[in-house]
PDB file of N, CA and C in Angstrom:
ATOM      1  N   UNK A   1       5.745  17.862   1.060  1.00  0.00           N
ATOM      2  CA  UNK A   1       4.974  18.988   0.583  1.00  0.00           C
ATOM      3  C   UNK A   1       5.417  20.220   1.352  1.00  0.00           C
ATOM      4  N   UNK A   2       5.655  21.414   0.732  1.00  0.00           N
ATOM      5  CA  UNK A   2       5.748  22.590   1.336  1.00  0.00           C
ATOM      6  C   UNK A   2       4.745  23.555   0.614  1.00  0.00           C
ATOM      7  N   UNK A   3       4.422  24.583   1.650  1.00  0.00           N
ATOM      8  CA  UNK A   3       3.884  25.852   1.364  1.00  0.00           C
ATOM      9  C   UNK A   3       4.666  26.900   1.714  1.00  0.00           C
ATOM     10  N   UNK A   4       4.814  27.670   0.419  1.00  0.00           N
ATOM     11  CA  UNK A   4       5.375  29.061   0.649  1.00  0.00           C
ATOM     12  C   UNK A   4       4.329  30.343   0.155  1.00  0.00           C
ATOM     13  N   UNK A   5       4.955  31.714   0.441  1.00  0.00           N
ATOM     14  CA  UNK A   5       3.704  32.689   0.492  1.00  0.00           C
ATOM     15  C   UNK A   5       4.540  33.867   0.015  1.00  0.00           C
ATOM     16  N   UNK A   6       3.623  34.968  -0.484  1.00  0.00           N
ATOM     17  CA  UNK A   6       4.139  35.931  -0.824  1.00  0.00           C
ATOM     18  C   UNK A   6       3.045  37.153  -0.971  1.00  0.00           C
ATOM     19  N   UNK A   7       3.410  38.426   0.315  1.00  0.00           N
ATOM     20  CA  UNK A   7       2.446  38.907   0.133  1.00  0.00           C
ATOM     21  C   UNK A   7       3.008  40.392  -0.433  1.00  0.00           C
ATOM     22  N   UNK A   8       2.087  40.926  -1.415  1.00  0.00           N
ATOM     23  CA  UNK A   8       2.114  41.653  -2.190  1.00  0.00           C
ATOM     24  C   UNK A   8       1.114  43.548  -1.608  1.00  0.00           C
ATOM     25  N   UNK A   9       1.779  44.415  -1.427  1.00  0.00           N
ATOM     26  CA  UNK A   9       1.085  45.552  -1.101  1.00  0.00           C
ATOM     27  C   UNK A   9       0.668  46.274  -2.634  1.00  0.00           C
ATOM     28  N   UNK A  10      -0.602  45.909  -3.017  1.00  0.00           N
ATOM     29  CA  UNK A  10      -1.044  46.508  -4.202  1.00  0.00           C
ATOM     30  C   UNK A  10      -1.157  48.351  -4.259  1.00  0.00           C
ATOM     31  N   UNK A  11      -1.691  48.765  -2.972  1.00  0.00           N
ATOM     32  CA  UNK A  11      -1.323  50.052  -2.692  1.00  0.00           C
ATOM     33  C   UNK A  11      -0.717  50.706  -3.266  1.00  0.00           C
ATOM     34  N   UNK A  12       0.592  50.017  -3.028  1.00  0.00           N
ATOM     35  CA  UNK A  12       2.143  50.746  -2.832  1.00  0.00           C
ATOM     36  C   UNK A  12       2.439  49.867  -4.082  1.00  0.00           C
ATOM     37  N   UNK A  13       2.219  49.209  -4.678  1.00  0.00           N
ATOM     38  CA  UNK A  13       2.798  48.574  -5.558  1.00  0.00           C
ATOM     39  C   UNK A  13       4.189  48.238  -5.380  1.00  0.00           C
ATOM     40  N   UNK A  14       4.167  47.309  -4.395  1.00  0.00           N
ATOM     41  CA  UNK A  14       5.889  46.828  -3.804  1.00  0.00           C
ATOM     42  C   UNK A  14       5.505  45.446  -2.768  1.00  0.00           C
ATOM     43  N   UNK A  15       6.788  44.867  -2.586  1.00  0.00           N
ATOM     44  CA  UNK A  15       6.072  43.492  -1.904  1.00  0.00           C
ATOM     45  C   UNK A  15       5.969  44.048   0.006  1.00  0.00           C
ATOM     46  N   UNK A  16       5.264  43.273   0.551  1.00  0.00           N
ATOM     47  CA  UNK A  16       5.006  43.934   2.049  1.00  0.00           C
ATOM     48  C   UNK A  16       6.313  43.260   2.590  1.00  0.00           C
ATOM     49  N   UNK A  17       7.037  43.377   3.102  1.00  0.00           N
ATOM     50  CA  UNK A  17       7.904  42.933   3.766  1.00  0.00           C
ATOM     51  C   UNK A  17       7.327  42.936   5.464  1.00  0.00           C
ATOM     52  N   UNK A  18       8.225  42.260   6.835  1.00  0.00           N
ATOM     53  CA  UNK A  18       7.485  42.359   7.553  1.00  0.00           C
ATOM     54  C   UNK A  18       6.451  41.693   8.221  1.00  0.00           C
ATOM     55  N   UNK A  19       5.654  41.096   7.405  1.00  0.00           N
ATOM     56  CA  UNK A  19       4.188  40.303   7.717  1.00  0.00           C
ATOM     57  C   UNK A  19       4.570  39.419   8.538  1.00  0.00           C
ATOM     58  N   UNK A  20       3.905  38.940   9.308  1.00  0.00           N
ATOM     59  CA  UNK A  20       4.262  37.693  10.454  1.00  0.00           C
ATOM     60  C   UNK A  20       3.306  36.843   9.575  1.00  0.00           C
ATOM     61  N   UNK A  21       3.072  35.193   9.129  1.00  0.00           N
ATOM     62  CA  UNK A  21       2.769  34.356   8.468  1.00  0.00           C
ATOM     63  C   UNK A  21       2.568  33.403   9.596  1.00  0.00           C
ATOM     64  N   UNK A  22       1.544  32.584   9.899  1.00  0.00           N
ATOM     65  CA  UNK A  22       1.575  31.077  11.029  1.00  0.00           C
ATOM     66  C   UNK A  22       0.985  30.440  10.134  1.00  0.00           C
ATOM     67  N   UNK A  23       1.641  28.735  10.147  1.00  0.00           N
ATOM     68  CA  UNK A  23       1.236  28.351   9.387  1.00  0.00           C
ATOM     69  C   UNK A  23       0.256  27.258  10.180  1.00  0.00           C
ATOM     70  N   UNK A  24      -1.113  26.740  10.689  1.00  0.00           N
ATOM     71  CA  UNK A  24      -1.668  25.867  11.664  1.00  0.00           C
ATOM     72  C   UNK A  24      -1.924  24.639  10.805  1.00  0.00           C
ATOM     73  N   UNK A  25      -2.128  23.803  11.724  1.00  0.00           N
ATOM     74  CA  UNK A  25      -2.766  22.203  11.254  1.00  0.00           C
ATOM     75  C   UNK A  25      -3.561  22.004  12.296  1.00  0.00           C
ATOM     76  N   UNK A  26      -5.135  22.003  12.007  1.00  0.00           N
ATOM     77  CA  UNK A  26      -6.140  22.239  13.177  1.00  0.00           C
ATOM     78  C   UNK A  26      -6.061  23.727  14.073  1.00  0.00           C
ATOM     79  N   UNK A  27      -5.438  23.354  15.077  1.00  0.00           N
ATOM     80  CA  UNK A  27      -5.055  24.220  16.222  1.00  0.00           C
ATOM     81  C   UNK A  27      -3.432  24.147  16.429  1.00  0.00           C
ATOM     82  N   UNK A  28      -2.772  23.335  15.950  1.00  0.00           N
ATOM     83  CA  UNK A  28      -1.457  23.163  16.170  1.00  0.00           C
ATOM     84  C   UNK A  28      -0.355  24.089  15.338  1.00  0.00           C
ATOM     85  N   UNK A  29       0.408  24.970  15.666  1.00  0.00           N
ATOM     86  CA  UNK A  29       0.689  25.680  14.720  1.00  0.00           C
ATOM     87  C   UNK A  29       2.317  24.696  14.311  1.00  0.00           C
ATOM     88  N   UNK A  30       2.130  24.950  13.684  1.00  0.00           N
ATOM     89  CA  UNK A  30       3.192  23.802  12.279  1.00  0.00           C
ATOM     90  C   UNK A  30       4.284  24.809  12.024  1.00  0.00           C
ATOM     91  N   UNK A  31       4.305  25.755  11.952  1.00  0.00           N
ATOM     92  CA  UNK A  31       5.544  26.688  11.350  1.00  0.00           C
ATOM     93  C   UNK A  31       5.137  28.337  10.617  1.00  0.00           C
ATOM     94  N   UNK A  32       5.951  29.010  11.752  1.00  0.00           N
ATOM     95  CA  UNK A  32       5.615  30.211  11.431  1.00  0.00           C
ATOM     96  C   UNK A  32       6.759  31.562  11.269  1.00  0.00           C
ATOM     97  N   UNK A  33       6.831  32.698  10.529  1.00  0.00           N
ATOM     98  CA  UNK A  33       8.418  33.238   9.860  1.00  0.00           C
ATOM     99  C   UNK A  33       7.770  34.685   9.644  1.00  0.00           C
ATOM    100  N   UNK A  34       8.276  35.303   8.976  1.00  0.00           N
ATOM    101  CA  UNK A  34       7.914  37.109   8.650  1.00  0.00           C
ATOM    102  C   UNK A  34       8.545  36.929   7.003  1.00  0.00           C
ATOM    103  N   UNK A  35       7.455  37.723   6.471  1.00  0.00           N
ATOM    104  CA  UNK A  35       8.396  37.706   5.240  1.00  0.00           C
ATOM    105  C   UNK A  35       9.508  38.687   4.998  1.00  0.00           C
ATOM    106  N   UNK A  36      10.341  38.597   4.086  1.00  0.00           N
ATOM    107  CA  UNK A  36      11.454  39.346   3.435  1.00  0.00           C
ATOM    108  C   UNK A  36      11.319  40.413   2.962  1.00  0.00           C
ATOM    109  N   UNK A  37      12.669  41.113   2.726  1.00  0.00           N
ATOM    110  CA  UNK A  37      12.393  42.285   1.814  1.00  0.00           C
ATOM    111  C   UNK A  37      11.221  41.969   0.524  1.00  0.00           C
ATOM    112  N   UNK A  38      11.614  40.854   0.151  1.00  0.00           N
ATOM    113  CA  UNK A  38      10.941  41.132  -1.417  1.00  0.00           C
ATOM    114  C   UNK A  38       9.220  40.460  -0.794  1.00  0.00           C
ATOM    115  N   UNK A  39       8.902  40.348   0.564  1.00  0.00           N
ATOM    116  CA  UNK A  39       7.515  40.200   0.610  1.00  0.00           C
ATOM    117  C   UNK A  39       7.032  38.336   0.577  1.00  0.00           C
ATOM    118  N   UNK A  40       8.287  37.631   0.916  1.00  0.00           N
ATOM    119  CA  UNK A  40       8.085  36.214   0.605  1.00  0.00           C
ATOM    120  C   UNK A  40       8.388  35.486   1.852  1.00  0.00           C
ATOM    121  N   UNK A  41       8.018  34.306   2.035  1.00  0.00           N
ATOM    122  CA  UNK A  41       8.330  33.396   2.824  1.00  0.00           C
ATOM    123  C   UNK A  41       8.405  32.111   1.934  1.00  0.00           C
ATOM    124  N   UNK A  42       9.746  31.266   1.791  1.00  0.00           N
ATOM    125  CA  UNK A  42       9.904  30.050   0.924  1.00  0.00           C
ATOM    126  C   UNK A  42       9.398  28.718   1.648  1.00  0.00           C
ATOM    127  N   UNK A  43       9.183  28.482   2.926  1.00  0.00           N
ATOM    128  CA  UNK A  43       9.025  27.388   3.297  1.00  0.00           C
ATOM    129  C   UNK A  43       8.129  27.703   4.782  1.00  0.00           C
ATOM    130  N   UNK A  44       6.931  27.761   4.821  1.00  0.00           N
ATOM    131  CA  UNK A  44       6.118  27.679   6.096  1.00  0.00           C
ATOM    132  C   UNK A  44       6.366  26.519   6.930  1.00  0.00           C
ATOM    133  N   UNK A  45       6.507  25.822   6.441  1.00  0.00           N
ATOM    134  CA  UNK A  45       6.507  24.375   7.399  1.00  0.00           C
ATOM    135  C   UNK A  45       7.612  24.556   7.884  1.00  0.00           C
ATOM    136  N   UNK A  46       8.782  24.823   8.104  1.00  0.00           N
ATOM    137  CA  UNK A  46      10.119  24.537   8.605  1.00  0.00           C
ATOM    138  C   UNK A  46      10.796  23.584   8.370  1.00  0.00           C
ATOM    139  N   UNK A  47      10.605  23.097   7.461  1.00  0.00           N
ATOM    140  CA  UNK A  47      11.308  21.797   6.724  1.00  0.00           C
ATOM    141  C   UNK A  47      10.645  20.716   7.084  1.00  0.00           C
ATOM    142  N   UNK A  48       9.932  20.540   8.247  1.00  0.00           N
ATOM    143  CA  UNK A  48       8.964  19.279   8.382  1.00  0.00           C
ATOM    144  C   UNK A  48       7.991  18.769   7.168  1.00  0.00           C
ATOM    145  N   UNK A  49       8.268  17.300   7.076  1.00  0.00           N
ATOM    146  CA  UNK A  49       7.315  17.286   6.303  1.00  0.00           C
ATOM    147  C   UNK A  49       5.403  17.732   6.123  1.00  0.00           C
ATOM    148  N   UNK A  50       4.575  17.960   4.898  1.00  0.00           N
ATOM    149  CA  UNK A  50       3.580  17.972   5.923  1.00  0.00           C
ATOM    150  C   UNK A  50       2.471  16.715   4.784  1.00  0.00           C
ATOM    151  N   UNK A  51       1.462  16.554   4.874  1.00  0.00           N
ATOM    152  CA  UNK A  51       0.875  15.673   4.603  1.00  0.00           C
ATOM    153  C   UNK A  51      -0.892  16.359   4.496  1.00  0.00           C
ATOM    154  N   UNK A  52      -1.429  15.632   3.307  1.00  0.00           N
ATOM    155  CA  UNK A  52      -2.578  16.190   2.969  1.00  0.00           C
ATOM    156  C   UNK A  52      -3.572  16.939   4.112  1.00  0.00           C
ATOM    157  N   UNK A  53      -4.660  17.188   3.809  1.00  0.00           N
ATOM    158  CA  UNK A  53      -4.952  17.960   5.015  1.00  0.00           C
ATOM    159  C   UNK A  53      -5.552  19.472   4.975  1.00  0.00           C
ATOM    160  N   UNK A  54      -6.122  19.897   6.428  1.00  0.00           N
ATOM    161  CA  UNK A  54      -6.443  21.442   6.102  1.00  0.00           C
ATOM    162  C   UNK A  54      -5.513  22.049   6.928  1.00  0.00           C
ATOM    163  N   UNK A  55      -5.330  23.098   6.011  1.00  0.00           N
ATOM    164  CA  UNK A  55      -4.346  23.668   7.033  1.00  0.00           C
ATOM    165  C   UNK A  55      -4.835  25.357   6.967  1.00  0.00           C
ATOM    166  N   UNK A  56      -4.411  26.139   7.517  1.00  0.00           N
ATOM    167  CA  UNK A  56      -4.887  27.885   7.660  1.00  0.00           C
ATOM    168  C   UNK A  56      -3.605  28.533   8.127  1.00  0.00           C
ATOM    169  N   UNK A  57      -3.478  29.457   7.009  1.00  0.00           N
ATOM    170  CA  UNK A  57      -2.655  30.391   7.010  1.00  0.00           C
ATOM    171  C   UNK A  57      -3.029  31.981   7.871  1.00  0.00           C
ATOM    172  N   UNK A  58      -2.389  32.386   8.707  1.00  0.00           N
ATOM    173  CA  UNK A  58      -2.477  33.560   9.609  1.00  0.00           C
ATOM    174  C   UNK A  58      -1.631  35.036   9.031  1.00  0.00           C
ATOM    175  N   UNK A  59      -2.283  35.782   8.690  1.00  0.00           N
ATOM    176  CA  UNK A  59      -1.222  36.580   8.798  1.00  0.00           C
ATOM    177  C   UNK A  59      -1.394  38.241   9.069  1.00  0.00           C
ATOM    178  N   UNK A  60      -0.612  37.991  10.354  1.00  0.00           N
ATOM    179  CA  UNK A  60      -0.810  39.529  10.808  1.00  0.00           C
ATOM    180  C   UNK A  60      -0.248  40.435  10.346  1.00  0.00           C
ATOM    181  N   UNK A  61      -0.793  41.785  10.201  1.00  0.00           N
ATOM    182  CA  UNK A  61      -0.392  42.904  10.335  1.00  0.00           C
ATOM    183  C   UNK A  61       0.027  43.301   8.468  1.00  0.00           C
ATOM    184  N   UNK A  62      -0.753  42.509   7.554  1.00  0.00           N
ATOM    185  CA  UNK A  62      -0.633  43.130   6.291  1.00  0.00           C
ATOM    186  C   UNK A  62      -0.799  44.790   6.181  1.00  0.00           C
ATOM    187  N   UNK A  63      -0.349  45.279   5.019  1.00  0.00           N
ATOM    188  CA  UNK A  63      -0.004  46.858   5.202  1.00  0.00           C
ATOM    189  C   UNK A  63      -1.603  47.455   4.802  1.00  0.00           C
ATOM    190  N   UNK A  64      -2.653  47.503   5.204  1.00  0.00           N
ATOM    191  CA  UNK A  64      -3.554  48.227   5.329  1.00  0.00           C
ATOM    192  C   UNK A  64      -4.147  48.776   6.820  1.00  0.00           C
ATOM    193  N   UNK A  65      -4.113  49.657   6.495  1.00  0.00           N
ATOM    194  CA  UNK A  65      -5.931  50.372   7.864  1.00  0.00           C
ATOM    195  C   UNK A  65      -6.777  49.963   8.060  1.00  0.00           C
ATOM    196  N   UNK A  66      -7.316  48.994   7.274  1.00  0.00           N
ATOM    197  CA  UNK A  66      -8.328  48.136   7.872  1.00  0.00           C
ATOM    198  C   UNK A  66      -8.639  46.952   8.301  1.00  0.00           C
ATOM    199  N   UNK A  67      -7.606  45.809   7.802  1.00  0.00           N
ATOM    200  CA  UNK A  67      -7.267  44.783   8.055  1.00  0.00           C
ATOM    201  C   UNK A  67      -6.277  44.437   9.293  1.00  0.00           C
ATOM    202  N   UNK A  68      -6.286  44.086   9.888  1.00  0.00           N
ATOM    203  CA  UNK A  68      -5.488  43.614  10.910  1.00  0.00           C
ATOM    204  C   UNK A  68      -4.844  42.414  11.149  1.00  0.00           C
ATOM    205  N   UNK A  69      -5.886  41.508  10.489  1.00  0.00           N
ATOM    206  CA  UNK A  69      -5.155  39.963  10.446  1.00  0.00           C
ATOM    207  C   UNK A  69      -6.275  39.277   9.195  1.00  0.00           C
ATOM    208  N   UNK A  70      -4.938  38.518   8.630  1.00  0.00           N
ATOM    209  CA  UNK A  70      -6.078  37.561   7.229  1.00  0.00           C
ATOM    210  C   UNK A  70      -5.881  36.190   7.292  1.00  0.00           C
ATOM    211  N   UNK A  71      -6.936  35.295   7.649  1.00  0.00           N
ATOM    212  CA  UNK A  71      -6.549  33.987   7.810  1.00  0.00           C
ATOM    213  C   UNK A  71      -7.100  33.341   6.858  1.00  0.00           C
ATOM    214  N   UNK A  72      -6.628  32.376   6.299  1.00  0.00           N
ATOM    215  CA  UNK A  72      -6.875  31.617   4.723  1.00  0.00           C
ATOM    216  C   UNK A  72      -7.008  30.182   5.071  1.00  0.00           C
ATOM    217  N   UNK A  73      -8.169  29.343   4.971  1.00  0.00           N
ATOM    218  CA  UNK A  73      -8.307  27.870   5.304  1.00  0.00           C
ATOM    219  C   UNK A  73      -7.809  27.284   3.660  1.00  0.00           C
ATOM    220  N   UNK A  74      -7.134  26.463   3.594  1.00  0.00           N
ATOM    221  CA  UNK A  74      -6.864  25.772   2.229  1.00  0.00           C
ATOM    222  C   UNK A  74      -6.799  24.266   2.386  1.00  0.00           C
ATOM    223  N   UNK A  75      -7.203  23.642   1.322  1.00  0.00           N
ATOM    224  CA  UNK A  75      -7.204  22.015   1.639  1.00  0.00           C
ATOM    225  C   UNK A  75      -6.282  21.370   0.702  1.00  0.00           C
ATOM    226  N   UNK A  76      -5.000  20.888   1.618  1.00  0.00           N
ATOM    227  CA  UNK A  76      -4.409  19.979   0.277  1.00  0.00           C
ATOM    228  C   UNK A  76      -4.570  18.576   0.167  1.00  0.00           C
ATOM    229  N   UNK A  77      -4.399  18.250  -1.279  1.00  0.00           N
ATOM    230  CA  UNK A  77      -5.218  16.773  -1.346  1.00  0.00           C
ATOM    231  C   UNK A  77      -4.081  16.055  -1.879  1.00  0.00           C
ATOM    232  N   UNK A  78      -2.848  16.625  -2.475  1.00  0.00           N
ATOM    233  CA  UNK A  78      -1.979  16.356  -3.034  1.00  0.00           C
ATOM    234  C   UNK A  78      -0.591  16.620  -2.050  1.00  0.00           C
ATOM    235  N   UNK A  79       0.170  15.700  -1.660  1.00  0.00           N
ATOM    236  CA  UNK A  79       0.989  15.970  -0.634  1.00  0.00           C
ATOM    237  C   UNK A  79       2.242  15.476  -1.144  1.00  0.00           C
ATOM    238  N   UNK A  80       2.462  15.513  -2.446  1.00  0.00           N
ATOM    239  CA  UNK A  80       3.974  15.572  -3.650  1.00  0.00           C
ATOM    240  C   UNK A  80       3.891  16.524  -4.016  1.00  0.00           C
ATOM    241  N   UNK A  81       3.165  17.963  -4.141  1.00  0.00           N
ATOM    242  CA  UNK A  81       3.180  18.665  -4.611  1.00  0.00           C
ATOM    243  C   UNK A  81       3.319  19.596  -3.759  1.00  0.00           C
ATOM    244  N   UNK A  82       3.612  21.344  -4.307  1.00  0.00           N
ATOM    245  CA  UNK A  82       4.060  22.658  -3.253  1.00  0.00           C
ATOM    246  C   UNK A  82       3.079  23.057  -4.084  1.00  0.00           C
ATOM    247  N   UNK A  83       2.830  23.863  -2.572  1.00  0.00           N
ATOM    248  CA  UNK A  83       1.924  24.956  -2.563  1.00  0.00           C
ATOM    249  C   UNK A  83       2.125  26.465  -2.396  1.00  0.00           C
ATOM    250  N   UNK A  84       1.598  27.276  -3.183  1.00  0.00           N
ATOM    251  CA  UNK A  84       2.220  28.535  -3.274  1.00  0.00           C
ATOM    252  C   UNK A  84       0.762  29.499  -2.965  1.00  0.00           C
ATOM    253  N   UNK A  85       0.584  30.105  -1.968  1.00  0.00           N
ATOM    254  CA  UNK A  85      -0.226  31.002  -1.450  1.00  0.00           C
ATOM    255  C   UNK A  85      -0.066  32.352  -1.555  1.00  0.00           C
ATOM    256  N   UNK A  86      -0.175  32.925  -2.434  1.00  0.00           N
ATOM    257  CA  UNK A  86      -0.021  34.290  -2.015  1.00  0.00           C
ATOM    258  C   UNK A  86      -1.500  35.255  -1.592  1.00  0.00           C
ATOM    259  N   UNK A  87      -0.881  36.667  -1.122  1.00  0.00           N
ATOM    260  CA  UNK A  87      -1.792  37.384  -0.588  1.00  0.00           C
ATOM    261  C   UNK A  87      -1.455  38.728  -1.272  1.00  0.00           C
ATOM    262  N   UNK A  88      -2.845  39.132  -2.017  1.00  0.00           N
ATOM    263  CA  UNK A  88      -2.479  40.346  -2.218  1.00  0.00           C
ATOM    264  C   UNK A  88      -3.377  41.653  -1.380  1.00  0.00           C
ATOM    265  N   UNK A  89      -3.101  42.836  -0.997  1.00  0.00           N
ATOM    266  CA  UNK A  89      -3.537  43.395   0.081  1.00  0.00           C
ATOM    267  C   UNK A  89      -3.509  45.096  -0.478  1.00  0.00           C
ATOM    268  N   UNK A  90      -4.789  45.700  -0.457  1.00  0.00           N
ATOM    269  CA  UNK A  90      -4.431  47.094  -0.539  1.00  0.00           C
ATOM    270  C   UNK A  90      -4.988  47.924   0.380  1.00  0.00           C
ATOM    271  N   UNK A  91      -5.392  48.395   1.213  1.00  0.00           N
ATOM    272  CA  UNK A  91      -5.982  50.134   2.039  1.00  0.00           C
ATOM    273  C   UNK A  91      -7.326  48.966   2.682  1.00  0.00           C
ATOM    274  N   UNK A  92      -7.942  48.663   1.223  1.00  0.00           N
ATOM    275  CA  UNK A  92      -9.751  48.359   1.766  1.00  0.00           C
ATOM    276  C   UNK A  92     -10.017  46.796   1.273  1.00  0.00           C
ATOM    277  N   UNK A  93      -8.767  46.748   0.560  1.00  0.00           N
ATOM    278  CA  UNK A  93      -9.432  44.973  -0.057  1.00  0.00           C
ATOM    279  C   UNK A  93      -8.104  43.873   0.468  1.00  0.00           C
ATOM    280  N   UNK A  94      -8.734  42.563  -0.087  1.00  0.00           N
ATOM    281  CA  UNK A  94      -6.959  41.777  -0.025  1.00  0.00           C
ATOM    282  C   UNK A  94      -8.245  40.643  -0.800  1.00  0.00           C
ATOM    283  N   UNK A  95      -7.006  39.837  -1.776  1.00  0.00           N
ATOM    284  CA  UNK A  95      -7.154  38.744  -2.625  1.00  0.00           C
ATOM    285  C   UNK A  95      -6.024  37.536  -2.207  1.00  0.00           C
ATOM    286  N   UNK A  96      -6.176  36.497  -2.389  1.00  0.00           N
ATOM    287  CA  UNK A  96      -5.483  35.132  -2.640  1.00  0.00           C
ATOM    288  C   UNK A  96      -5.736  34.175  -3.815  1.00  0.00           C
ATOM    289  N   UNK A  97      -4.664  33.540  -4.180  1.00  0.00           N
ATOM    290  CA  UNK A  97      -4.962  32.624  -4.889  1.00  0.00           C
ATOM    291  C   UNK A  97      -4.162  31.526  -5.199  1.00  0.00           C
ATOM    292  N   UNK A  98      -3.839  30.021  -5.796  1.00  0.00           N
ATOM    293  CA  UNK A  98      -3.504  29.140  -5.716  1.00  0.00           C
ATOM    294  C   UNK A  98      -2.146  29.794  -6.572  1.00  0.00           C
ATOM    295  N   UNK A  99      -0.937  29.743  -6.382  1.00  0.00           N
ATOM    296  CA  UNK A  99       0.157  30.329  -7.138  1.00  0.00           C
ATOM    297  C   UNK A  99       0.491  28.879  -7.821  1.00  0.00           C
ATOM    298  N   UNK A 100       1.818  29.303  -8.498  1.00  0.00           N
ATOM    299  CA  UNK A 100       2.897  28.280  -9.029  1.00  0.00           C
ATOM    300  C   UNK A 100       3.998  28.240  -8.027  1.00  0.00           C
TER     301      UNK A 100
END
């Protein structure tokens, strides 16, 4: 199973590039990257496998003034399958949701 992410500056209407992403299991952090120009990270885990479970996504420094850090608890129950997290983020709000 992998999780990848992609965070989106609705603002600016452009992807955030930049973002620092951690990916934890409990307290243990599992794998962590910055996204790309186009605002993505393809593989949080670092190629390790990972296995059902909760896991929480970190991520500092999305492009608003008011946010500083957004952490996302998600539960996977399915561990053949990828997971696609994205974050979308503007000035005063930010959204997530289960991607493709």
């Amino acid at each position: 199973m992998t999780i990848s992410t992609h965070v989106l500056d609705t603002g600016r209407g452009k992807p955030a590039a930049g973002v620092r992403v951690e990916l934890y299991a409990g307290s243990d952090l599992v794998g962590a990257d910055t996204t790309d120009a186009d605002g993505r990270i393809a593989d949080l885990s670092g190629g390790q496998a990972l296995g059902a479970g909760s896991y929480r996504l970190v991520f500092s420094g999305p492009p608003s003034k008011f946010f500083r850090r957004v952490e996302l608890e998600i539960e996977i129950d399915d561990a053949d399958r990828h997971y696609h997290v994205p974050l979308l983020v503007s000035p005063y709000s930010c959204a997530s949701y289960r991607g493709s």
